[in-house]
N, C-alpha and C. Protein backbone atom coordinates (compact mmCIF):
# COMPACT_ATOMS: atom_id res chain seq x y z
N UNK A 1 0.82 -1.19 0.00
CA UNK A 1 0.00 0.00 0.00
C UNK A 1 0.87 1.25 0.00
N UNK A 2 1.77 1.10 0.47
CA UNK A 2 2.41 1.92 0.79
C UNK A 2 3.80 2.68 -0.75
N UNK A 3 3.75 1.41 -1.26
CA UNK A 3 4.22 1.71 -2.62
C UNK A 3 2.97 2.51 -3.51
N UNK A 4 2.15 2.15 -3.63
CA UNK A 4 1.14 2.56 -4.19
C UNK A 4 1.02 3.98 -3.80
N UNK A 5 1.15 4.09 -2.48
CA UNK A 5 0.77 6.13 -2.17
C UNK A 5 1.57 6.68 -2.60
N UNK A 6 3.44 5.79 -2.20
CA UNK A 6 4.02 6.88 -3.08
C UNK A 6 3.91 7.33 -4.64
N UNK A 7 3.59 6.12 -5.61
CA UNK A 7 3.29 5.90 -7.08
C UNK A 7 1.95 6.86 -7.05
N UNK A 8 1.37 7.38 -6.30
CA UNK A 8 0.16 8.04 -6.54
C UNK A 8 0.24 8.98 -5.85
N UNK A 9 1.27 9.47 -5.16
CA UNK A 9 2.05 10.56 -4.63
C UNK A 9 2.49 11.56 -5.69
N UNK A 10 3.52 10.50 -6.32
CA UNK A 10 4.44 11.19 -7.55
C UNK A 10 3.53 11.40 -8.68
N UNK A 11 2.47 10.81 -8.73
CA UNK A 11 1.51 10.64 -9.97
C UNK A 11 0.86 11.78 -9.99
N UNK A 12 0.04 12.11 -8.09
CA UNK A 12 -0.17 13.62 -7.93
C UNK A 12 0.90 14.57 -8.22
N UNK A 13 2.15 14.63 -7.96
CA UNK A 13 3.09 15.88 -8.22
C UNK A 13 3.40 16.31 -9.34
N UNK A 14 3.68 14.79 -10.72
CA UNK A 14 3.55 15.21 -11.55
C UNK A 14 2.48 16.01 -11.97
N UNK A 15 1.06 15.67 -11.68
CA UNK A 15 -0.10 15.96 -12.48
C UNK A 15 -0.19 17.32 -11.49
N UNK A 16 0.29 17.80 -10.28
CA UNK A 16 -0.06 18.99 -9.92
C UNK A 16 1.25 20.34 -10.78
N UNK A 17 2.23 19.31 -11.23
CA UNK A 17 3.35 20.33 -12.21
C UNK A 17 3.07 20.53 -13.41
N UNK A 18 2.04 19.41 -14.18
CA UNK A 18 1.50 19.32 -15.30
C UNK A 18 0.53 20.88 -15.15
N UNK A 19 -0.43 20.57 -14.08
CA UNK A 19 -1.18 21.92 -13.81
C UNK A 19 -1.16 23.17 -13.96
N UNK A 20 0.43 23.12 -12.84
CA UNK A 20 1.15 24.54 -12.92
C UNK A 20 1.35 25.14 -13.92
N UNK A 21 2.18 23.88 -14.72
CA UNK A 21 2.58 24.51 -16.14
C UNK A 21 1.74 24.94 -17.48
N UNK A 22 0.23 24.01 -17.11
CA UNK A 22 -0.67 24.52 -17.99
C UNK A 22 -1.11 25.94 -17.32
N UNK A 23 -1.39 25.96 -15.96
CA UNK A 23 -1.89 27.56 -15.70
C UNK A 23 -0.74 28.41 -16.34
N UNK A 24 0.55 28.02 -16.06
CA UNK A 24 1.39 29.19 -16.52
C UNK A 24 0.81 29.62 -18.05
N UNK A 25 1.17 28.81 -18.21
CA UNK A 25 0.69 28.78 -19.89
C UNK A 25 -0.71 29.47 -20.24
N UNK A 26 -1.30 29.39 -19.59
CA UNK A 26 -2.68 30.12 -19.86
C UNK A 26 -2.88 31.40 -19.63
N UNK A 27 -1.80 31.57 -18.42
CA UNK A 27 -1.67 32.95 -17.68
C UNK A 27 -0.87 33.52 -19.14
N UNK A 28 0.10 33.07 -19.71
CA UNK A 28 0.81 33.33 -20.37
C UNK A 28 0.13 33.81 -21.65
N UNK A 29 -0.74 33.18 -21.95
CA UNK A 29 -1.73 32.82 -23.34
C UNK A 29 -2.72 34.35 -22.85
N UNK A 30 -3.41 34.23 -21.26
CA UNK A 30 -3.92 35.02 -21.74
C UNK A 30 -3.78 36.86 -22.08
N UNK A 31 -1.94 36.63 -21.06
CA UNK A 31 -1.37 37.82 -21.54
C UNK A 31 -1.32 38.51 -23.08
N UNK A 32 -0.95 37.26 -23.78
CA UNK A 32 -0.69 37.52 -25.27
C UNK A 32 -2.48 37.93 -25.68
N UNK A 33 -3.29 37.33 -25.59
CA UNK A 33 -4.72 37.77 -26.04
C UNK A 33 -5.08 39.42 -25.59
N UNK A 34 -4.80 39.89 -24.70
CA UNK A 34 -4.80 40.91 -24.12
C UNK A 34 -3.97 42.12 -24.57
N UNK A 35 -2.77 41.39 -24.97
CA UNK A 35 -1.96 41.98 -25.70
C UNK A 35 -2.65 42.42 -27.15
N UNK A 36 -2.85 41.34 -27.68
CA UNK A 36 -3.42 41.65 -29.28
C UNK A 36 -4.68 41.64 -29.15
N UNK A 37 -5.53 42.34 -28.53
CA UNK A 37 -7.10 42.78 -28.00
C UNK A 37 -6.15 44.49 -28.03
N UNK A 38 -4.92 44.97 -27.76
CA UNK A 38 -4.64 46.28 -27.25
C UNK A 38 -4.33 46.78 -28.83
N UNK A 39 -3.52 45.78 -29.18
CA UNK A 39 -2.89 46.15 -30.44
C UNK A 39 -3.86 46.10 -31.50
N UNK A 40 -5.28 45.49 -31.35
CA UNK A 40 -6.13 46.02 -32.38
C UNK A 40 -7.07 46.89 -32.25
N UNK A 41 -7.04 47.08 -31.41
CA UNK A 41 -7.51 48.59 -30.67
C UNK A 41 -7.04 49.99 -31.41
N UNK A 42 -5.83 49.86 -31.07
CA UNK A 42 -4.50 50.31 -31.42
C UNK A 42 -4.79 50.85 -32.98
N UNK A 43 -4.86 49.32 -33.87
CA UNK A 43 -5.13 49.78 -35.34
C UNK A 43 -6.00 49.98 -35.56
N UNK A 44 -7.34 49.65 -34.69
CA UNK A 44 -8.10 49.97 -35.50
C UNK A 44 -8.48 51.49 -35.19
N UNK A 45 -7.83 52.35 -33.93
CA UNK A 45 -7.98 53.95 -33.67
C UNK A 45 -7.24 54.95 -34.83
N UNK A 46 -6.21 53.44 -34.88
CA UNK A 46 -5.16 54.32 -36.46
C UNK A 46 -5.70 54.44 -37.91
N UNK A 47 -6.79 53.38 -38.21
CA UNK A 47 -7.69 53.20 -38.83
C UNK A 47 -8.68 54.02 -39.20
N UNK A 48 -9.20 54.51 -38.31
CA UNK A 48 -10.33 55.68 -38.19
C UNK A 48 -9.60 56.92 -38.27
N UNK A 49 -8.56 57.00 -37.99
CA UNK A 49 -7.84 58.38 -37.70
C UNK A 49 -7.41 58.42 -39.45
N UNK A 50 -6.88 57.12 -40.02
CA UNK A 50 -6.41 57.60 -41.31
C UNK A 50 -7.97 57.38 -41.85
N UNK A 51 -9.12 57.49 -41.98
CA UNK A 51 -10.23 57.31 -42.44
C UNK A 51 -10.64 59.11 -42.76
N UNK A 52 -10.87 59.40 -41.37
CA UNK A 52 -10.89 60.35 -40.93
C UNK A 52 -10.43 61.39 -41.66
N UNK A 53 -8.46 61.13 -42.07
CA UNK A 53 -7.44 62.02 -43.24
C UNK A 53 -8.12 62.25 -44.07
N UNK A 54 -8.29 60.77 -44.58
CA UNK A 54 -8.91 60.17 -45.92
C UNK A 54 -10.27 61.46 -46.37
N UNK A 55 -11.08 61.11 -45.73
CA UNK A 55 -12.24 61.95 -45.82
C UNK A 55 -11.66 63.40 -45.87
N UNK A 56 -10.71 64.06 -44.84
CA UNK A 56 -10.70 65.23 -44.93
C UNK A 56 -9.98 65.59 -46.41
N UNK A 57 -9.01 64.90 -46.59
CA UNK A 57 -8.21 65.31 -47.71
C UNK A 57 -9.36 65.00 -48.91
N UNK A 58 -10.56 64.34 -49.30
CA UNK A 58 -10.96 64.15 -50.36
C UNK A 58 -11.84 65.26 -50.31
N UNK A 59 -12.02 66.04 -49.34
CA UNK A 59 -13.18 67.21 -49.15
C UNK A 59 -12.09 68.46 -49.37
N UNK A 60 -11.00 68.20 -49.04
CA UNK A 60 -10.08 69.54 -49.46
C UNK A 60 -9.85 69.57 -50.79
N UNK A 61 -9.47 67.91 -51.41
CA UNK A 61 -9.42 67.85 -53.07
C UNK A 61 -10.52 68.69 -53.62
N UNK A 62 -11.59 68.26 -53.17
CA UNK A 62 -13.03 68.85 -53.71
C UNK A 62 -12.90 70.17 -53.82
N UNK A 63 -12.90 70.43 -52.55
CA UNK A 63 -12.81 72.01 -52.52
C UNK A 63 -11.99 72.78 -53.58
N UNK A 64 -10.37 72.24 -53.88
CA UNK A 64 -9.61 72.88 -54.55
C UNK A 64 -10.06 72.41 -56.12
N UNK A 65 -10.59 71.09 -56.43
CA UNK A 65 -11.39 71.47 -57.62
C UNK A 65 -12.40 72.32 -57.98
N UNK A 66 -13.10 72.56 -57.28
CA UNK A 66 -13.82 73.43 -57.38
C UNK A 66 -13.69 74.78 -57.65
N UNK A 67 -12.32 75.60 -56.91
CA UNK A 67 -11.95 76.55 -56.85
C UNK A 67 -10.86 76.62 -58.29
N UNK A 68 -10.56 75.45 -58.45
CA UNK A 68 -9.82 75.72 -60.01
C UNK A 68 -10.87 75.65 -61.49
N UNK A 69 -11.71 75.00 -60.96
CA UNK A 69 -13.24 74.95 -62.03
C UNK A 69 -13.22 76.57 -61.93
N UNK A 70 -13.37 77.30 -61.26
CA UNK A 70 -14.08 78.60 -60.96
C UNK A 70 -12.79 79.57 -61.66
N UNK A 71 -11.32 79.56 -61.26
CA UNK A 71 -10.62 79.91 -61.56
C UNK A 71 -10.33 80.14 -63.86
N UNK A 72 -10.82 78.51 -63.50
CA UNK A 72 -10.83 78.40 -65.40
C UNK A 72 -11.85 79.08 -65.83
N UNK A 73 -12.94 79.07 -65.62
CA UNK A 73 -14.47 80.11 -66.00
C UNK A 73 -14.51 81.42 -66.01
N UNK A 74 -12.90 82.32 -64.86
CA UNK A 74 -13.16 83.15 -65.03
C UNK A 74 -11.51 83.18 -65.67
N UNK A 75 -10.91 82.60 -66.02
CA UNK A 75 -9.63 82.98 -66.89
C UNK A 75 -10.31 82.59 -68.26
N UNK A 76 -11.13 81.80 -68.50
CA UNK A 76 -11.82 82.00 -69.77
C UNK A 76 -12.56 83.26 -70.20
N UNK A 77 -13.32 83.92 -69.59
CA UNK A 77 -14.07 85.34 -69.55
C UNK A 77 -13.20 85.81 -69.40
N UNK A 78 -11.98 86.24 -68.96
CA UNK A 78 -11.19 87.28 -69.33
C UNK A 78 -10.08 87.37 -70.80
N UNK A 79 -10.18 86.11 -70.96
CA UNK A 79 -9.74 85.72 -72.15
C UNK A 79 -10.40 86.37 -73.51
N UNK A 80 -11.25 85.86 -73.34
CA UNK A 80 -12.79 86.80 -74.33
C UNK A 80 -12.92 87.98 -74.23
N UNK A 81 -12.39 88.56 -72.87
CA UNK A 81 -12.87 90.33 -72.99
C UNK A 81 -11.50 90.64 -73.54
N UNK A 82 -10.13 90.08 -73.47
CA UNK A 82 -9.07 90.72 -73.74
C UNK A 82 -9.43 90.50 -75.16
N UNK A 83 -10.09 89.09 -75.93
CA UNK A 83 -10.01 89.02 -77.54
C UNK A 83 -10.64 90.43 -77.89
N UNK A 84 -11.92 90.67 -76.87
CA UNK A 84 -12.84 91.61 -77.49
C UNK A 84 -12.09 93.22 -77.87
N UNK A 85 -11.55 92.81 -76.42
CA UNK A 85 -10.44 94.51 -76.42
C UNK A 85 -9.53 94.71 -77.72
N UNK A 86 -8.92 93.45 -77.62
CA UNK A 86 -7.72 93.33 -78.97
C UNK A 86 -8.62 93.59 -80.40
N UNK A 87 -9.60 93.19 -80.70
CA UNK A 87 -10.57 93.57 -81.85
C UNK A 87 -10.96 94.99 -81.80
N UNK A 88 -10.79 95.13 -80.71
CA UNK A 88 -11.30 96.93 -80.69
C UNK A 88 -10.30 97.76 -80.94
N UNK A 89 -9.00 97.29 -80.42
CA UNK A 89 -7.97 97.99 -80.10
C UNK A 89 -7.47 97.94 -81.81
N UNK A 90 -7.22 96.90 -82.34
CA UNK A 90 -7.11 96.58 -83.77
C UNK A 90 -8.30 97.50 -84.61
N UNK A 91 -9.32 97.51 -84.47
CA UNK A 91 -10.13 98.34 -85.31
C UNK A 91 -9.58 99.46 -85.50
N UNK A 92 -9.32 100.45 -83.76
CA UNK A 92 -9.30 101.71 -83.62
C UNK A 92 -7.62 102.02 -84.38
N UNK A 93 -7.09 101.32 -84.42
CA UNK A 93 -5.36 101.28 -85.14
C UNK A 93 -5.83 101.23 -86.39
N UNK A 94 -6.59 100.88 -87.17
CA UNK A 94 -6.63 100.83 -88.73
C UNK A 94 -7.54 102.50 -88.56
N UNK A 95 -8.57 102.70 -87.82
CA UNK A 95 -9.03 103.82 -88.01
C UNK A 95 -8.49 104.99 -87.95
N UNK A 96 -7.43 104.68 -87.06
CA UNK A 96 -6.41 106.19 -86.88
C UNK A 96 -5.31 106.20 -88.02
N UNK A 97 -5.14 104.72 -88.40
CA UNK A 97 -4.24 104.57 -89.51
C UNK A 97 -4.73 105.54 -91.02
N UNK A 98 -5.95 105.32 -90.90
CA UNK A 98 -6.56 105.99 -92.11
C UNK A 98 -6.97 107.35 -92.07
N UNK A 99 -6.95 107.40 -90.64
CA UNK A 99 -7.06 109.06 -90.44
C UNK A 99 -5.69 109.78 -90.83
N UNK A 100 -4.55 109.24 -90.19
CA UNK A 100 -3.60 109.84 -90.50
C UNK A 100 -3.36 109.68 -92.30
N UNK A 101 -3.67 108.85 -92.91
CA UNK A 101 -3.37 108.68 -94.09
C UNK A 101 -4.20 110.24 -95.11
N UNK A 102 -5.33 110.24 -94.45
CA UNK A 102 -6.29 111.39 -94.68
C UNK A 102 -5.72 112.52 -94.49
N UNK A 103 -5.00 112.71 -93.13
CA UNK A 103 -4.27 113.62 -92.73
C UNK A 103 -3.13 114.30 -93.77
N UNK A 104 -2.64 113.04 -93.89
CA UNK A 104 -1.35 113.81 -94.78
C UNK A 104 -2.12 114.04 -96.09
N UNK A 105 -3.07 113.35 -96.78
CA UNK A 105 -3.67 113.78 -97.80
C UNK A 105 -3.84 115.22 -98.02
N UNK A 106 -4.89 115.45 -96.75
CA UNK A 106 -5.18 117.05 -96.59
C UNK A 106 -4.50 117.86 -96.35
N UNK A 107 -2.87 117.69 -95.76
CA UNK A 107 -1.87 118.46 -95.33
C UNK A 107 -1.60 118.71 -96.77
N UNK A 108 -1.10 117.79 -97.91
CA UNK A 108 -0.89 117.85 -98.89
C UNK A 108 -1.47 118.64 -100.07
N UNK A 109 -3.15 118.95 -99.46
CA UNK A 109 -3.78 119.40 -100.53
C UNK A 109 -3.69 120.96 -100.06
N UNK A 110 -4.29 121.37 -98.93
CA UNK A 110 -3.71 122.24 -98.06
C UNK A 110 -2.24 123.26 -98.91
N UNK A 111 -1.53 122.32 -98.95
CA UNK A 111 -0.02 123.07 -99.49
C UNK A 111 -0.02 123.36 -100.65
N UNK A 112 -1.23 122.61 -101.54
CA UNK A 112 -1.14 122.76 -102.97
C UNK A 112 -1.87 123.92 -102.83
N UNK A 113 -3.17 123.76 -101.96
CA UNK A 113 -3.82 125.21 -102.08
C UNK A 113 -3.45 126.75 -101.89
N UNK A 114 -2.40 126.41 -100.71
CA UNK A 114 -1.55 127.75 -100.53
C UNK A 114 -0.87 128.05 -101.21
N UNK A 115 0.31 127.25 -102.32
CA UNK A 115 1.37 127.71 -103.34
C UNK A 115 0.13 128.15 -104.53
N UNK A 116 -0.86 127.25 -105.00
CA UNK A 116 -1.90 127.84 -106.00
C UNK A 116 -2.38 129.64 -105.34
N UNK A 117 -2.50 129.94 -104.33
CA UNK A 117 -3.02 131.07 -103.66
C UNK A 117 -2.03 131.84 -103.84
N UNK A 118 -0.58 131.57 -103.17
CA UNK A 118 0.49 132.44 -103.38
C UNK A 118 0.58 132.70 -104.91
N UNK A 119 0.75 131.99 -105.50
CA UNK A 119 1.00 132.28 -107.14
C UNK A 119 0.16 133.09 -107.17
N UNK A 120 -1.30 132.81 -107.09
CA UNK A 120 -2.35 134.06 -107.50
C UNK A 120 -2.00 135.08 -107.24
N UNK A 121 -1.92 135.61 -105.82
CA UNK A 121 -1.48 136.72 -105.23
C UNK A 121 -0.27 137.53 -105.76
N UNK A 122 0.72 136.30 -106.21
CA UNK A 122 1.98 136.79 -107.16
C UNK A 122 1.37 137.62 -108.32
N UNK A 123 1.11 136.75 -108.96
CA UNK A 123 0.26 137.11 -110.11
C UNK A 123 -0.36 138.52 -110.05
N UNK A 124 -1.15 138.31 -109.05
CA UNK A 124 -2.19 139.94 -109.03
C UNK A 124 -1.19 140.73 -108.77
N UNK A 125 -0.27 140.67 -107.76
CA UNK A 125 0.84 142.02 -107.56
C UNK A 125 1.26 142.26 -108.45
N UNK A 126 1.38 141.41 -109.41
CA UNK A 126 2.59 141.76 -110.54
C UNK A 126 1.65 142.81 -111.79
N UNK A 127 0.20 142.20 -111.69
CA UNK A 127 -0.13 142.61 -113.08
C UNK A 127 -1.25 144.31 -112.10
């Protein structure tokens, strides 16, 4: 009998070290779960936070499309008023062009009229 308690002695010590070592292990196990319960926490706050970017930066994209849509609409309209100006500005250059052309015409006729006048006047003094 007495062999037997110790064989069921040692049978308990093993099976109470078997124990230990599974609690360790569990203790151990459930450190690590706890651990990666923190660490997805973790990503998933980093997650939302880059979500979060995400969203803001596609509302700032927006925004700055928008503001370059607006930018082109009105660099187009000024585009058109400068063509319009340049058509005007071009008209009024051929019109002054032809004025002056008129100009010297009449300066010209002008001079013919005064040497024709002087001669006359010659003329009458003389006779």
């Amino acid at each position: 009998l007495q062999k037997e308690l110790l064989k069921y002695k040692q049978e308990a010590r093993n099976l109470q070290g078997i124990k230990d070592a599974l609690q360790q292990r569990l203790v151990q196990q459930d450190a690590s779960v706890l651990q990666l319960k923190q660490e997805l926490l973790r990503a998933n706050m980093d997650k939302e936070e880059l979500h979060n970017q995400n969203v803001d930066l596609q509302r700032k994209v927006e925004e700055r499309n928008r503001l370059l849509a607006e930018y082109k609409k009105e660099l187009c309209q000024k585009d058109r008023h400068l063509q319009q100006h340049q058509t005007k500005l071009d008209e009024m250059l051929r019109q002054l062009s032809e004025a002056s052309y008129q100009q010297v015409d009449l300066e010209r006729e002008l001079e013919h009229k005064e040497a024709l006048l002087a001669h006359c006047m010659k003329r009458e003094a003389e006779e």
